[in-house]
Protein backbone atom coordinates (compact mmCIF):
# COMPACT_ATOMS: atom_id res chain seq x y z
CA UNK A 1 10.06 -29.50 -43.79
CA UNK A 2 8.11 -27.54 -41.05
CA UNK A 3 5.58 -30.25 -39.34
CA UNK A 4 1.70 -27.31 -39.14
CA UNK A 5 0.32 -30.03 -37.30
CA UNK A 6 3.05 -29.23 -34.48
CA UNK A 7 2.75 -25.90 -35.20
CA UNK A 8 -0.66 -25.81 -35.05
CA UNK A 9 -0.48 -27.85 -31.12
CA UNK A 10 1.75 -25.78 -29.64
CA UNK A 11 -0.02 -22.00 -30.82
CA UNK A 12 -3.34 -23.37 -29.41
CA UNK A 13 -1.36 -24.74 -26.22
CA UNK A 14 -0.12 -20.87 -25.95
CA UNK A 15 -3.60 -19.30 -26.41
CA UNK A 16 -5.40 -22.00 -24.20
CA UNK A 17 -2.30 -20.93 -21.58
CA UNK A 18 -2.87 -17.10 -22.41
CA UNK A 19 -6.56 -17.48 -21.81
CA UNK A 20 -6.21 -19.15 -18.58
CA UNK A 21 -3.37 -16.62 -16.98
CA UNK A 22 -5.92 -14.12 -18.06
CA UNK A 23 -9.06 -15.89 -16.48
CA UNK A 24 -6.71 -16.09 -13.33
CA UNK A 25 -5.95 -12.82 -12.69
CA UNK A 26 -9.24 -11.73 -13.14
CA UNK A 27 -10.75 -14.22 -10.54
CA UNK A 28 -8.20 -12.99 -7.75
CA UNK A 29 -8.51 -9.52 -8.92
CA UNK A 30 -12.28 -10.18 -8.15
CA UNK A 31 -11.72 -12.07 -4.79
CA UNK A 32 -9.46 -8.94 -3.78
CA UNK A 33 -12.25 -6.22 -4.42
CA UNK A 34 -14.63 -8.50 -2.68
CA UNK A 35 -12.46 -8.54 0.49
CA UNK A 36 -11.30 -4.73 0.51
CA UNK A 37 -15.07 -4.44 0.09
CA UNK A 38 -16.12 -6.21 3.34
CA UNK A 39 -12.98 -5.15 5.42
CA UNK A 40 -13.68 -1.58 4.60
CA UNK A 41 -17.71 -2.18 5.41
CA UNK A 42 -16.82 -3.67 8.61
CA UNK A 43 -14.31 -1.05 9.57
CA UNK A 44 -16.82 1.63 9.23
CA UNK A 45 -19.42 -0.27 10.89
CA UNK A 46 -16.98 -0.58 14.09
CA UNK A 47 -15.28 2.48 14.09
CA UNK A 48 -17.35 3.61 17.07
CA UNK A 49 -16.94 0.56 19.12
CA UNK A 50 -13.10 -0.19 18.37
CA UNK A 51 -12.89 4.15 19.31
CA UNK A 52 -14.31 3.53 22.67
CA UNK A 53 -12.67 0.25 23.75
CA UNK A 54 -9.19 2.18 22.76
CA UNK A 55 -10.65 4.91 24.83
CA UNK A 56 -11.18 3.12 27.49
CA UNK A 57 -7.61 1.03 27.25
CA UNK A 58 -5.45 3.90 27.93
CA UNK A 59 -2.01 3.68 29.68
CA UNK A 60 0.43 6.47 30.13
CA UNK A 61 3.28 3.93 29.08
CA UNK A 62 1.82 2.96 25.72
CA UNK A 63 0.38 6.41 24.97
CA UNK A 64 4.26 7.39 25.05
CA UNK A 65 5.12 4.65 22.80
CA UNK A 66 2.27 4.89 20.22
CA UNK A 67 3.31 8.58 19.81
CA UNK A 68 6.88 7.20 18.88
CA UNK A 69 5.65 4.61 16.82
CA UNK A 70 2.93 7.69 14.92
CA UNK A 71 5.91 10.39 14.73
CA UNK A 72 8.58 8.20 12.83
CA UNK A 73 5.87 5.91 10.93
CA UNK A 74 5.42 9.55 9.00
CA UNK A 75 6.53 9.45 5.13
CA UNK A 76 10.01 11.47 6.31
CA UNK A 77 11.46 8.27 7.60
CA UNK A 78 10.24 6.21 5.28
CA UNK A 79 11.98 8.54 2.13
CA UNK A 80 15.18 8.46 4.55
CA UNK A 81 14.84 4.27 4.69
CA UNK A 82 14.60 4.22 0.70
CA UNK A 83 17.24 6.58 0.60
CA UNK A 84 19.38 4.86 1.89
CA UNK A 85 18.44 1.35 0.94
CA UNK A 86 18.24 2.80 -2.92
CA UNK A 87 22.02 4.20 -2.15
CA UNK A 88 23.00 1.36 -1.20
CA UNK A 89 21.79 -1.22 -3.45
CA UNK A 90 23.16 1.54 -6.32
CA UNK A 91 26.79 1.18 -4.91
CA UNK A 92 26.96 -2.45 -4.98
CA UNK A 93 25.51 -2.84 -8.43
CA UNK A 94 22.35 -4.76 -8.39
CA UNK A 95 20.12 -3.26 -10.80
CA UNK A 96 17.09 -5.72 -9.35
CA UNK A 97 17.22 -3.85 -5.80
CA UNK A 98 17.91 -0.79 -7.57
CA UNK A 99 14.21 -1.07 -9.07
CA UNK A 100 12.57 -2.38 -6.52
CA UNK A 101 13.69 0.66 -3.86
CA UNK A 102 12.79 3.29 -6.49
CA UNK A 103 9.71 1.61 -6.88
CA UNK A 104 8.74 1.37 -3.26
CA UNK A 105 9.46 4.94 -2.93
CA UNK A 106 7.41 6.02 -5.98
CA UNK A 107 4.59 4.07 -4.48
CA UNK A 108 4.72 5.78 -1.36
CA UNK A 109 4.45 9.24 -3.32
CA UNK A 110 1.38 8.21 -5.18
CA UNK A 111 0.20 7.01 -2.01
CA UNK A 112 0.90 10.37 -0.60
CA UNK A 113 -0.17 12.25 -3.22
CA UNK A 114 -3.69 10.56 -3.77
CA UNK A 115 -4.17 10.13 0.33
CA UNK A 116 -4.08 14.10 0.31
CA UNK A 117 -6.45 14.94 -1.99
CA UNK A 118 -9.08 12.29 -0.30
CA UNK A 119 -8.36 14.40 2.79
CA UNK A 120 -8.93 17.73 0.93
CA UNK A 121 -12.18 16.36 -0.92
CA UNK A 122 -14.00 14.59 1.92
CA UNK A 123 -12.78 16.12 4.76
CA UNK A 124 -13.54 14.24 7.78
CA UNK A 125 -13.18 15.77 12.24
CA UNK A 126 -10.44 13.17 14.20
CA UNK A 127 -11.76 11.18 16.76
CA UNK A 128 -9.81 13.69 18.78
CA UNK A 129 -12.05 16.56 17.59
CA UNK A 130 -15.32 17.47 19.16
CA UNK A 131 -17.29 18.35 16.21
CA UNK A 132 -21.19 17.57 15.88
CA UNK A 133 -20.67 16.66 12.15
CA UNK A 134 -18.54 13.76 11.33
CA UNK A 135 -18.00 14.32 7.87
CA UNK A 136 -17.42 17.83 6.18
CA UNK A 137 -15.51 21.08 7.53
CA UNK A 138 -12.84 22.98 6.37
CA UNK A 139 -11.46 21.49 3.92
CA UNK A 140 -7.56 22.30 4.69
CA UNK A 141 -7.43 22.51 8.56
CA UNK A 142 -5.56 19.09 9.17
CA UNK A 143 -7.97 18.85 12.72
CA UNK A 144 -10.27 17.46 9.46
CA UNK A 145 -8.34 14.97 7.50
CA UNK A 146 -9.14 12.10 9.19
CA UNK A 147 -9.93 10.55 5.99
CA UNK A 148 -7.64 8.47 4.87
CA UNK A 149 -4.40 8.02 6.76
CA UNK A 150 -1.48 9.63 5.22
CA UNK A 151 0.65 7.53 7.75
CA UNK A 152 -1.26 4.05 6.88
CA UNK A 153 -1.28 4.45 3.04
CA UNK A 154 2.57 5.77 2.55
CA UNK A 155 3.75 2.50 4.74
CA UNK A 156 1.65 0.18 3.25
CA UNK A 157 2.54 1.14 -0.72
CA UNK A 158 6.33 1.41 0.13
CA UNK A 159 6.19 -2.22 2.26
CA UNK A 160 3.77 -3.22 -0.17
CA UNK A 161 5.88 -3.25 -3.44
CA UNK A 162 8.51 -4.78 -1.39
CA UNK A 163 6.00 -7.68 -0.53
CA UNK A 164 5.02 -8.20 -4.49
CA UNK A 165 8.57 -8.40 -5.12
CA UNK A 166 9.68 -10.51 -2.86
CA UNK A 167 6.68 -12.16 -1.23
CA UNK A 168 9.24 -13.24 2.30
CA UNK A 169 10.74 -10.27 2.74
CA UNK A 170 7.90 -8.52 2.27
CA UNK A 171 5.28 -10.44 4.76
CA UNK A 172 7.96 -9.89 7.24
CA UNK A 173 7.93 -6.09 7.31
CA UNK A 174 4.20 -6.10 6.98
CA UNK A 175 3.71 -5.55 10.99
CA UNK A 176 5.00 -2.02 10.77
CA UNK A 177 2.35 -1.06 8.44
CA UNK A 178 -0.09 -2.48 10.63
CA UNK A 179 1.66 -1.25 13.68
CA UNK A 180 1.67 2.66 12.71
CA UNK A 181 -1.95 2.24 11.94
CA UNK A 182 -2.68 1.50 15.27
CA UNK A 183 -0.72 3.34 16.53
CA UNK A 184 -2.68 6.66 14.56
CA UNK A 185 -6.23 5.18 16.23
CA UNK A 186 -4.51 4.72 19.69
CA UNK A 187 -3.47 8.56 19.40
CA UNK A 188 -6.89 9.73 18.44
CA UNK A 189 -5.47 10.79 14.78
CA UNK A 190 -7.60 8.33 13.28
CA UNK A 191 -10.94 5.93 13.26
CA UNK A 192 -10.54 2.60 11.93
CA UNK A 193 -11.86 2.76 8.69
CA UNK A 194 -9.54 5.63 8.30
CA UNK A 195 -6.82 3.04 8.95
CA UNK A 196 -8.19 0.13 6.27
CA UNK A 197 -9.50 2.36 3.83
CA UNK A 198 -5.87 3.84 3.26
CA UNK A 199 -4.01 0.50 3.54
CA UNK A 200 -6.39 -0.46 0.49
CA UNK A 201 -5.24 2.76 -1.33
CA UNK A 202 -1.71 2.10 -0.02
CA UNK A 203 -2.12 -1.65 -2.13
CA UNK A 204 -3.58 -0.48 -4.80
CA UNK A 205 -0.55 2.26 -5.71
CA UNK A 206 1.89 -0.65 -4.92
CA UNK A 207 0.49 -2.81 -7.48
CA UNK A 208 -0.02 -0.19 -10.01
CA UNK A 209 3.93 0.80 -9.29
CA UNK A 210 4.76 -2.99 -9.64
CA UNK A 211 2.56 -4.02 -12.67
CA UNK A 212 3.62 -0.98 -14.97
CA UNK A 213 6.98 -0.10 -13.38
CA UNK A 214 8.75 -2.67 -11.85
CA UNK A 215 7.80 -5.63 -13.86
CA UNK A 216 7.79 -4.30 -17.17
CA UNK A 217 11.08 -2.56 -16.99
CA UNK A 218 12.20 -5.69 -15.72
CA UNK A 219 10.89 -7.52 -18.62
CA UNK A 220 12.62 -5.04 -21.17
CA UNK A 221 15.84 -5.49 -19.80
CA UNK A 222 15.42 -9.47 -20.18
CA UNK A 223 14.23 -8.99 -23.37
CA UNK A 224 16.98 -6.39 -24.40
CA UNK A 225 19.88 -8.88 -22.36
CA UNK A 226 18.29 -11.63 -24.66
CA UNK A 227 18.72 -9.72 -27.97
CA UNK A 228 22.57 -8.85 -26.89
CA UNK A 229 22.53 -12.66 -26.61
């Protein structure tokens, strides 16, 4: 004899829970707009000042470093990295890694991708060009695609899937991201809110990549696994 009353607890217990996931993820998508909002404000309100104090901080020594750190944070080595890692993770069977590396490097392309035609759109003179007009210029001479970082946002979606996946791992390859990106000011390639805005872009393709690639193929394999089952 099937007991409604039960029934009847345990549906609304799974809508109540539904509704409050939902409710959730709105509220921290919310909080996360709010802050990329304000960094990105604040980075283009000090991209003068943080310009001249690296300006004024140069050294021979780290000049020599920051162009190392600028010339293999490019998307090359970071295609190489997955690679390999994606190789890797193929040859000793784990169909978790597997996913996660090909979705760290699709990230990156999308990153890539979107970052260029920002640059192309609203092209913008590097700090290191002498140009009376900030914004605006020809639209593919790369002495005016400040705007974003290519560098900034292909690092942060490819580390950044990595960190949604696995949080630990992630937060502890985070510094090169932040690393390359000031390394790209401290060269001249770059003005801060080049830097943030394209670490935004760089999160936002990581967590469309992990929300309708990783996790849901992920989810039809459990589901499929419990079927078999």
């Amino acid at each position: 004899m099937i007991d409604f009353k039960s029934e009847l607890k345990i549906a609304s217990g799974k809508t109540y829970g539904n509704l409050f996931v939902k409710r959730a993820a709105v509220f921290y998508w919310l909080i996360g707009i709010a802050v990329a909002a304000i960094a990105i404000g604040a980075a283009f309100y000090l991209d003068d000042t943080v310009w001249h104090f690296i300006l004024q901080h140069q050294s021979r020594a780290a000049r020599i470093f920051m162009h190392n750190v600028s010339r293999f944070g490019d998307w090359p080595s970071h295609v190489v990295l997955g690679l390999l890692l994606l190789g890797i993770a193929w040859w000793r069977g784990s169909k978790k890694w597997t996913r996660i590396f090909l979705s760290m490097l699709l990230a990156m392309a999308i990153a890539g991708i979107a970052g260029q035609v920002i640059k192309r759109t609203f092209p913008r003179a590097r700090p290191s060009v002498k140009s009376e007009l900030r914004w605006g210029g020809p639209h593919f001479s790369t002495k005016y695609h400040s705007f974003p970082s290519g560098h900034v946002a292909a690092s942060m979606a490819f580390f950044g899937v990595l960190m949604f996946a696995r949080r630990r791992i992630g937060l502890t390859c985070l510094p090169i991201p932040i690393l390359i990106g000031f390394s790209r000011m401290y060269v001249g390639a770059h003005y801060l809110s080049d830097v943030v805005c394209a670490a935004a872009l760089g999160i936002l393709c990581a967590l469309v990549v992990t929300h309708f690639f990783l996790r849901k193929s992920s989810n039809r394999q459990s589901s499929t696994s419990t079927r078999a089952t």
